[in-house]
N, C-alpha and C. Protein backbone atom coordinates (compact mmCIF):
# COMPACT_ATOMS: atom_id res chain seq x y z
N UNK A 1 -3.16 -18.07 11.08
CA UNK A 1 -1.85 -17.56 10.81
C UNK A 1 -1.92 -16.27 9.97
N UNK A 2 -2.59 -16.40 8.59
CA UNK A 2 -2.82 -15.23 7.92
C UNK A 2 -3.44 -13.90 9.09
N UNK A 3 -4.34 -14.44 9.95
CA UNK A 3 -4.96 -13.27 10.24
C UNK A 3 -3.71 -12.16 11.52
N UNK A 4 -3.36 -12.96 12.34
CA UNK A 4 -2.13 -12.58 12.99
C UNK A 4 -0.82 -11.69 12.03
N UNK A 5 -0.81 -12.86 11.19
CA UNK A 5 -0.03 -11.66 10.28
C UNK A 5 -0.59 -10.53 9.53
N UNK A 6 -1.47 -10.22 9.33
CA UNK A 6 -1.60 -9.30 8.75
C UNK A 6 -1.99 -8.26 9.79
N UNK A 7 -2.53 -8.46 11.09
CA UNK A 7 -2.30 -7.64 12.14
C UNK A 7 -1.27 -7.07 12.39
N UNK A 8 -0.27 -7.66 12.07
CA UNK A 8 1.44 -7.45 12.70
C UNK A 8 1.54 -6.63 11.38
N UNK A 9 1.37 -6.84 10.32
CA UNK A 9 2.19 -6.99 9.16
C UNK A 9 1.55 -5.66 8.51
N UNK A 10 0.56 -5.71 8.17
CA UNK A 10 -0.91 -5.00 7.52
C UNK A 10 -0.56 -5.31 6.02
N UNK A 11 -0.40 -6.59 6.01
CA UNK A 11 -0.51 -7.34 4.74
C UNK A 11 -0.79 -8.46 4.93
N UNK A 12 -0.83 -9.04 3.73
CA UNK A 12 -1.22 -10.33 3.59
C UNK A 12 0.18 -11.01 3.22
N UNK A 13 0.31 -12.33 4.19
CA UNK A 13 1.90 -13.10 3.35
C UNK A 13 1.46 -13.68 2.24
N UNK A 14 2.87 -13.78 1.56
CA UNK A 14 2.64 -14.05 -0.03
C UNK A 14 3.16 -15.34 -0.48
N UNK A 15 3.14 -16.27 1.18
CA UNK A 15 3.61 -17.22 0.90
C UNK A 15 3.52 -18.15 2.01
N UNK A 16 4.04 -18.88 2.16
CA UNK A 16 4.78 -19.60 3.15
C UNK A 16 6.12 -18.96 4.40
N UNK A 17 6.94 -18.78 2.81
CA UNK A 17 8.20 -18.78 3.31
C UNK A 17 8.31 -17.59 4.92
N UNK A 18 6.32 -16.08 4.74
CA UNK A 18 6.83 -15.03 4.91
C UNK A 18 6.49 -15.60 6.50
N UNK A 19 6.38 -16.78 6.90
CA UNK A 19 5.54 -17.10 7.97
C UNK A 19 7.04 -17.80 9.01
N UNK A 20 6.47 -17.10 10.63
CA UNK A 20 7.63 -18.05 11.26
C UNK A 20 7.48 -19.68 11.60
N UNK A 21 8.67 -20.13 11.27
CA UNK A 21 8.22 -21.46 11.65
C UNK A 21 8.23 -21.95 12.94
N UNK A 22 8.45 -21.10 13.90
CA UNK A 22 7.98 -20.78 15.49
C UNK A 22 6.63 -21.23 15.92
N UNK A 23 6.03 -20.16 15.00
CA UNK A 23 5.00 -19.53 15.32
C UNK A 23 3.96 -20.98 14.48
N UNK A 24 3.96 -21.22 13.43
CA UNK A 24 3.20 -22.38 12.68
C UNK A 24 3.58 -23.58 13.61
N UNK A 25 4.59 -23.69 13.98
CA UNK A 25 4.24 -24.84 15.31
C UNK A 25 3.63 -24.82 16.32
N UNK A 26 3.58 -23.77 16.82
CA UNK A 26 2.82 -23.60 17.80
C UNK A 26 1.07 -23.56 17.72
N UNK A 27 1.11 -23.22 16.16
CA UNK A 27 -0.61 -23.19 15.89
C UNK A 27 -0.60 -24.69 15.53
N UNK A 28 0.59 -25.03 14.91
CA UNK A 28 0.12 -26.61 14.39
C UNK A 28 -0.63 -27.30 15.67
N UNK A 29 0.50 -27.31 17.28
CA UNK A 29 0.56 -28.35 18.03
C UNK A 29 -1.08 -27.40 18.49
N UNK A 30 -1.77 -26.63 18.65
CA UNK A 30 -2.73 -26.38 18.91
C UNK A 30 -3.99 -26.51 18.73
N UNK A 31 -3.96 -26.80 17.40
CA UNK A 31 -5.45 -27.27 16.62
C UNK A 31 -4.76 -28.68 16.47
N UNK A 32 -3.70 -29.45 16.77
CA UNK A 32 -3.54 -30.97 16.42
C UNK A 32 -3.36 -31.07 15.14
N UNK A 33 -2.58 -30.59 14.06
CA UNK A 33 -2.29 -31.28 12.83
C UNK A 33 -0.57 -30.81 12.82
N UNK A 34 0.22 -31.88 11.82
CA UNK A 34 1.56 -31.76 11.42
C UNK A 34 1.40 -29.94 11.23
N UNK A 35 2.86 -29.76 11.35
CA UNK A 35 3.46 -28.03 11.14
C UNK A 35 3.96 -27.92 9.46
N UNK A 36 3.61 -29.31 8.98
CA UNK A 36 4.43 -29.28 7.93
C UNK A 36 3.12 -29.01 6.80
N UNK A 37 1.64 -29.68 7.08
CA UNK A 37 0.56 -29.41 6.52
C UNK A 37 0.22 -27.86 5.74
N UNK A 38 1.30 -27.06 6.80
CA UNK A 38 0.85 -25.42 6.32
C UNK A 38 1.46 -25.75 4.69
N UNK A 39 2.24 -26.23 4.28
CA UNK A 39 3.22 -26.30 3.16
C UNK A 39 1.80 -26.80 1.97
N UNK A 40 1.20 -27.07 2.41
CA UNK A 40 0.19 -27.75 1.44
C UNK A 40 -0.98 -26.72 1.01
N UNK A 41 -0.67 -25.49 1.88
CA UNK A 41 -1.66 -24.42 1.73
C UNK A 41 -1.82 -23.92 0.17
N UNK A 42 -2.79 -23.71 -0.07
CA UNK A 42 -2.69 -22.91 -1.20
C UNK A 42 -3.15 -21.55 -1.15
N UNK A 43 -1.89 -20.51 -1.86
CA UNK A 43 -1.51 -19.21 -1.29
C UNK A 43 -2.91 -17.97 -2.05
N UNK A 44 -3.04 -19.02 -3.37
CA UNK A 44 -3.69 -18.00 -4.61
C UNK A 44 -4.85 -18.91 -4.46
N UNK A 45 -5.32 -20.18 -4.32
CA UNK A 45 -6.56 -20.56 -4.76
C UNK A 45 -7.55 -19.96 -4.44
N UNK A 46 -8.97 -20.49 -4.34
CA UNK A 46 -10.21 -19.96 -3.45
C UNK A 46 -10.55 -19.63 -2.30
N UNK A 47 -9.56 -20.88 -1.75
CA UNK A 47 -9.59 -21.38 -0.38
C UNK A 47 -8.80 -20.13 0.33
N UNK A 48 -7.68 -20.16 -0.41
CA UNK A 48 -7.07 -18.72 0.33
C UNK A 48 -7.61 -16.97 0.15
N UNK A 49 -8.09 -16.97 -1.20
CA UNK A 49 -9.01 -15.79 -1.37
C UNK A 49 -10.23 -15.79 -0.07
N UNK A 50 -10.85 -16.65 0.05
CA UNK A 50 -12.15 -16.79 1.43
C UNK A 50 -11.58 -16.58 2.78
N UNK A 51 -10.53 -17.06 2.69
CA UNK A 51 -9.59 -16.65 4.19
C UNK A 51 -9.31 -15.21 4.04
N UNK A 52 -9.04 -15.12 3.41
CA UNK A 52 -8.51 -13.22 3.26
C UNK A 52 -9.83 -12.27 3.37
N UNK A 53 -10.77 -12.60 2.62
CA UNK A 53 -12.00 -12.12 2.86
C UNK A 53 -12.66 -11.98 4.17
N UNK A 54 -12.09 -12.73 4.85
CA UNK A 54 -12.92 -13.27 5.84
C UNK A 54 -12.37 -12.36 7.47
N UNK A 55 -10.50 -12.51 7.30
CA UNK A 55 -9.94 -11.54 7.66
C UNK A 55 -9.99 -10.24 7.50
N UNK A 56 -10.14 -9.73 6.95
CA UNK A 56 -10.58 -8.44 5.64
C UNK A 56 -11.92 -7.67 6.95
N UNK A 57 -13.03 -9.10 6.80
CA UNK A 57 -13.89 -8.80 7.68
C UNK A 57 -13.94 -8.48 8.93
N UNK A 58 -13.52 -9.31 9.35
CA UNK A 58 -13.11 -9.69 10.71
C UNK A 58 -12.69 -8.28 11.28
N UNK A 59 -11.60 -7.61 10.58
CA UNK A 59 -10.57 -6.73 11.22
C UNK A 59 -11.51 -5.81 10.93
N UNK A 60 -12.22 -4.99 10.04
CA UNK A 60 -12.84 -3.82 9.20
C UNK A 60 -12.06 -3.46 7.97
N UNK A 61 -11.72 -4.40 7.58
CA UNK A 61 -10.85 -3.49 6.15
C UNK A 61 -11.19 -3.90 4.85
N UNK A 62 -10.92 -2.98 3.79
CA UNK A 62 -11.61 -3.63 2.48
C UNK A 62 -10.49 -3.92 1.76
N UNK A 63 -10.82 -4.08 0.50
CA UNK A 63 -10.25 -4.15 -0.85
C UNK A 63 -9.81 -2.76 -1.41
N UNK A 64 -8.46 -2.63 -1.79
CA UNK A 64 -8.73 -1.20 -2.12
C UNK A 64 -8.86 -1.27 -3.85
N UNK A 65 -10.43 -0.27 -3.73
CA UNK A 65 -10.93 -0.41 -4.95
C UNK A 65 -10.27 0.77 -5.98
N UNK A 66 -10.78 0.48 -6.95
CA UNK A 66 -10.16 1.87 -7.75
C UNK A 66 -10.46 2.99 -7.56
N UNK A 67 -11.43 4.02 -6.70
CA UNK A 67 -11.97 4.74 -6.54
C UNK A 67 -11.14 4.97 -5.30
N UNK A 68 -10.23 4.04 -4.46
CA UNK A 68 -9.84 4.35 -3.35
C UNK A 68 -8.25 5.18 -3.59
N UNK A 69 -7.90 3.91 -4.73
CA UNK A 69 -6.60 4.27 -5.48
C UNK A 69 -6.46 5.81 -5.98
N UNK A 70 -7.90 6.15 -6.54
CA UNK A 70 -7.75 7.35 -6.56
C UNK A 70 -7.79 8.63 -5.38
N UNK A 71 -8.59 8.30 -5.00
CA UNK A 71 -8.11 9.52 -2.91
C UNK A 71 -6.87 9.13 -2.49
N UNK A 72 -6.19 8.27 -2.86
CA UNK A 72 -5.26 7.76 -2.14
C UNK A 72 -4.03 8.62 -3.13
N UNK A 73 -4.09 8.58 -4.59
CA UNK A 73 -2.91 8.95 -5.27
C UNK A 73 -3.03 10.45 -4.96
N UNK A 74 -4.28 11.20 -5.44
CA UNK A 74 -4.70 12.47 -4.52
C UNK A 74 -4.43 13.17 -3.10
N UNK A 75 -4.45 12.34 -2.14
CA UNK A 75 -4.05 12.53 -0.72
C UNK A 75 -2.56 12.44 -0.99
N UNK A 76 -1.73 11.40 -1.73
CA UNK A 76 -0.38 11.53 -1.48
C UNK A 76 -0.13 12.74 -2.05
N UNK A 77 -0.74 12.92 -3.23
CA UNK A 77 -0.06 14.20 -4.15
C UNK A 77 -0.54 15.74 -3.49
N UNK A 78 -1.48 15.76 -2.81
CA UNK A 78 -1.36 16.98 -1.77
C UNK A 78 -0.69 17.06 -0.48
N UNK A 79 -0.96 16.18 0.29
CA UNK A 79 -0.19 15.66 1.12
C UNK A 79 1.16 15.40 1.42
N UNK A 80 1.27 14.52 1.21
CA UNK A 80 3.13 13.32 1.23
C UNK A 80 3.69 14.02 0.88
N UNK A 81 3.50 14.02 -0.57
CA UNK A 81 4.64 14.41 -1.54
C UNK A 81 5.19 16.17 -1.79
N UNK A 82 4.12 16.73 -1.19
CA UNK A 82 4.91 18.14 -0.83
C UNK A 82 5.58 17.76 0.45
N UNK A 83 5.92 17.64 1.63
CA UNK A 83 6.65 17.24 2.21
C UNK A 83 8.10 16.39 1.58
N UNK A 84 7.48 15.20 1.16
CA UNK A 84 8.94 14.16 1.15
C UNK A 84 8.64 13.78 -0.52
N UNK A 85 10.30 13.51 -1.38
CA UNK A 85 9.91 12.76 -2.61
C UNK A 85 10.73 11.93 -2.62
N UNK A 86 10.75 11.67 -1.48
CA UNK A 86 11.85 10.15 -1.71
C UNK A 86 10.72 8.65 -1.84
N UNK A 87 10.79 8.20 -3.10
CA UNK A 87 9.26 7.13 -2.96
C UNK A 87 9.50 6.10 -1.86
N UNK A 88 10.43 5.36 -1.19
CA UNK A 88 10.43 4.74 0.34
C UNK A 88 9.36 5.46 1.22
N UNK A 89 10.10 6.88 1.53
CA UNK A 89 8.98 7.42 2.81
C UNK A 89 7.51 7.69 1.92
N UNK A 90 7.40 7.83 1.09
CA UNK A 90 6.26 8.03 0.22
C UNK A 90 5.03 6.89 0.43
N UNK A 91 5.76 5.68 0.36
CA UNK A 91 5.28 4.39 0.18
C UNK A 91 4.91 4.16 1.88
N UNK A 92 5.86 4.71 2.66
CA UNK A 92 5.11 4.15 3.85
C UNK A 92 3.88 5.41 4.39
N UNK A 93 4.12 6.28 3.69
CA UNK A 93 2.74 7.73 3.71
C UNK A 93 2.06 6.85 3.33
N UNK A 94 2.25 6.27 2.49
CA UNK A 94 0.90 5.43 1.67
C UNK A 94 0.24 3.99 2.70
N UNK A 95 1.58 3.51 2.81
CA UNK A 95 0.56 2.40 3.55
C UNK A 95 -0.08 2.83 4.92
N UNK A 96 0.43 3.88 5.49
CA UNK A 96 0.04 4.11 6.83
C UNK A 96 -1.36 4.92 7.03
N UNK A 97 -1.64 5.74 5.69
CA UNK A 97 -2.68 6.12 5.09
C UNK A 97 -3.53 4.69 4.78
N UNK A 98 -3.31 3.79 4.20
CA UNK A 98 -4.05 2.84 3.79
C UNK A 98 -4.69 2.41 5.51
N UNK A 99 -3.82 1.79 6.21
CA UNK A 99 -4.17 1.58 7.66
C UNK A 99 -5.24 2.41 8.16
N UNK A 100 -5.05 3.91 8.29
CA UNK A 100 -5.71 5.03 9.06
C UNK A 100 -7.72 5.13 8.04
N UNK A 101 -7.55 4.49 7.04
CA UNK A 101 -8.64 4.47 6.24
C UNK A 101 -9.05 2.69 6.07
N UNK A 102 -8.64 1.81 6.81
CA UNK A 102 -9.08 0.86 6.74
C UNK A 102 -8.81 -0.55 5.41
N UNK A 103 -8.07 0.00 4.76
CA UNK A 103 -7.96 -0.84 3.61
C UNK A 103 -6.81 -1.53 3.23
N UNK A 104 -6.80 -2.30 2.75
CA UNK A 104 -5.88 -3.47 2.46
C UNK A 104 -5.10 -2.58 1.37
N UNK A 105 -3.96 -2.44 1.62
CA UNK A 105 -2.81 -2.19 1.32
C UNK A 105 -2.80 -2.70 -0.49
N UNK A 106 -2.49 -2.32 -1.43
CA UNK A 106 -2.65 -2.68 -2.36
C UNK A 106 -1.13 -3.37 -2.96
N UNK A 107 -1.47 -3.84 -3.95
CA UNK A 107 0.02 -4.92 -4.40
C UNK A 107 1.09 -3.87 -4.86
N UNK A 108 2.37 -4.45 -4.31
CA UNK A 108 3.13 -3.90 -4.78
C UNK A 108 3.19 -2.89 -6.12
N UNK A 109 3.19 -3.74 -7.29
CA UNK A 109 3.15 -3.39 -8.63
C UNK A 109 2.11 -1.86 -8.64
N UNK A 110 0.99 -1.87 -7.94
CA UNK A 110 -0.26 -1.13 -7.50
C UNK A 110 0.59 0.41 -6.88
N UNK A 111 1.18 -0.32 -5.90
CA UNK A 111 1.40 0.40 -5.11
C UNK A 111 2.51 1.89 -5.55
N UNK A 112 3.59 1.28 -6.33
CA UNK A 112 4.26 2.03 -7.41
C UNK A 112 3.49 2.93 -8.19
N UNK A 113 2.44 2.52 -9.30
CA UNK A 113 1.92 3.42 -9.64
C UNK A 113 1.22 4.69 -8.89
N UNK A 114 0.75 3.89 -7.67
CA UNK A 114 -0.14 5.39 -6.98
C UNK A 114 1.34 6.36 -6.95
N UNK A 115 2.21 5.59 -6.56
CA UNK A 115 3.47 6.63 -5.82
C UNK A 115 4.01 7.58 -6.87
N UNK A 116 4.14 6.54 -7.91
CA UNK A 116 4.82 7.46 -9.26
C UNK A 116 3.41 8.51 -10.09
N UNK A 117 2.36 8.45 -9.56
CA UNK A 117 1.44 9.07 -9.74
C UNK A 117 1.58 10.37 -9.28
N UNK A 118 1.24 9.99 -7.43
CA UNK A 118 1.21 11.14 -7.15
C UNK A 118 2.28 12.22 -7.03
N UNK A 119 4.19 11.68 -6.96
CA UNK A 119 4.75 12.63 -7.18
C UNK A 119 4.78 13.20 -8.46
N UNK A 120 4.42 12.66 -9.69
CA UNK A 120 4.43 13.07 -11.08
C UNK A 120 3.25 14.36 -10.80
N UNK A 121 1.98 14.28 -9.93
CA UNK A 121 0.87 15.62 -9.84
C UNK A 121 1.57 16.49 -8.80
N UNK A 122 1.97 16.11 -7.51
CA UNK A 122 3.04 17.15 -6.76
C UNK A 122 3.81 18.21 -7.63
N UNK A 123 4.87 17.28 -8.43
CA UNK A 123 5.96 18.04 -8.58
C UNK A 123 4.93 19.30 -10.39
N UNK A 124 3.98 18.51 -10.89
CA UNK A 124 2.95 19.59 -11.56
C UNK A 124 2.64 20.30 -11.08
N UNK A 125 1.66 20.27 -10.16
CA UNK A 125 1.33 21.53 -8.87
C UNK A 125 2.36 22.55 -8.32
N UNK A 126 3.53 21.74 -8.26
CA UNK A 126 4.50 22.93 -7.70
C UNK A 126 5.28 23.90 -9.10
N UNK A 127 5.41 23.15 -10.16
CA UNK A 127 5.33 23.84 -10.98
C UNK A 127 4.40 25.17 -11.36
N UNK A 128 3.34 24.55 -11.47
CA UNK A 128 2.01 25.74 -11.74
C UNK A 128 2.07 26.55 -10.31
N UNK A 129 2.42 26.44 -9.60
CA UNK A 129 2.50 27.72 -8.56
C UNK A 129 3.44 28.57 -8.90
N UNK A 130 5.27 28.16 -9.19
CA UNK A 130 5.89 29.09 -9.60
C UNK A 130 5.14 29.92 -10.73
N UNK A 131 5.55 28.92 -11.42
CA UNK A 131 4.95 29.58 -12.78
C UNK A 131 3.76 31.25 -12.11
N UNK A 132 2.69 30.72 -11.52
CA UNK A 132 1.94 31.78 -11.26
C UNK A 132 2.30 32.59 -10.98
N UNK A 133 3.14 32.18 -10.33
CA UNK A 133 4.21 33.89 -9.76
C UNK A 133 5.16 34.98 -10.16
N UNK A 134 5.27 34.00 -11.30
CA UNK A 134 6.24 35.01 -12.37
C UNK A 134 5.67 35.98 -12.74
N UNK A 135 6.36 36.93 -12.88
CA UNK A 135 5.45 37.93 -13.36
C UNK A 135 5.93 37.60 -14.88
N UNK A 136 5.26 38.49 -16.07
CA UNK A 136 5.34 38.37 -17.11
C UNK A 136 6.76 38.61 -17.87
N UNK A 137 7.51 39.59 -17.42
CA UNK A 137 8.69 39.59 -17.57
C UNK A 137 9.54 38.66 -17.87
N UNK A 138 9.44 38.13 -16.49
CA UNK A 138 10.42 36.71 -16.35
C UNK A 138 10.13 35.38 -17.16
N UNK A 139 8.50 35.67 -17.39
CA UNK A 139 7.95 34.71 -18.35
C UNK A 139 8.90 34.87 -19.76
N UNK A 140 9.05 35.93 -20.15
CA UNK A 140 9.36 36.31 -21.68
C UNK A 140 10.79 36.19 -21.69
N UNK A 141 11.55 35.92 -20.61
CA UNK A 141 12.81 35.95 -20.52
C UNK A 141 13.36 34.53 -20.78
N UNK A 142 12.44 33.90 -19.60
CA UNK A 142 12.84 32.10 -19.74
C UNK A 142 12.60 31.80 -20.97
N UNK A 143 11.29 31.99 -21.59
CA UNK A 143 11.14 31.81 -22.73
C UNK A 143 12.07 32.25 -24.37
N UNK A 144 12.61 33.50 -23.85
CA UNK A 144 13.75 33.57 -24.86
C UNK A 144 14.41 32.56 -24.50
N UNK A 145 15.12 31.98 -23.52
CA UNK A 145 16.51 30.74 -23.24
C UNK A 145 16.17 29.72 -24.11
């Protein structure tokens, strides 16, 4: 079930609830156990960390490590975010980037920071370009205001 969904999904469900109950019957009546057994899963233990791993494998995708977080807040902040700063389309630059590089999509909470990252270095960068362009004049002018 996890692995289907996260094909569809390019996440991992965070639960039960994110699963159809269509679809868990149909795997139930297939391997032969109750549909109701999925309920007994555990979402965070070991057992479910080794499944994810295993999917992870399976498909080609990793963990996104901190080193990834960083090309990734980088790529948005050259990338994305001169184009778009609305963090929605930002966030899906990001996951669709995560996809196109193989890696597991990082947690929400995660995922915010890269975003509020990289438009916080965008909208720096676009700063330091005006700025460059001023000539000195205009420098001494703003600066009187």
């Amino acid at each position: 079930m996890i692995l289907k969904f996260y094909a569809r999904a390019g996440r991992f469900p965070r639960g039960r609830s994110e699963l159809d109950d269509q679809a868990i019957a149909f795997v139930a009546r297939q391997v032969g156990v109750p549909a109701s057994d999925v309920g007994f899963y555990e979402w965070s233990e070991r057992t479910a960390e080794y499944h994810r791993a295993q999917v992870r494998r399976h498909l080609g995708f990793r963990e996104c490590s901190t080193e990834d977080a960083a090309k990734l807040t980088e790529w948005l902040a050259a990338v994305a975010c001169r184009a778009e700063r609305r963090a929605d389309r930002v966030r899906e630059e990001l996951l669709a980037r995560c996809r196109a590089e193989r890696i597991e999509p990082p947690s929400a909470g995660r995922c915010d920071r890269i975003i509020r990252s990289a438009l916080h270095q965008a909208e720096q960068a676009l700063a330091q370009q005006v700025t460059a362009r001023l000539g000195p004049d205009v420098i001494g002018r703003l600066a009187a205001l």
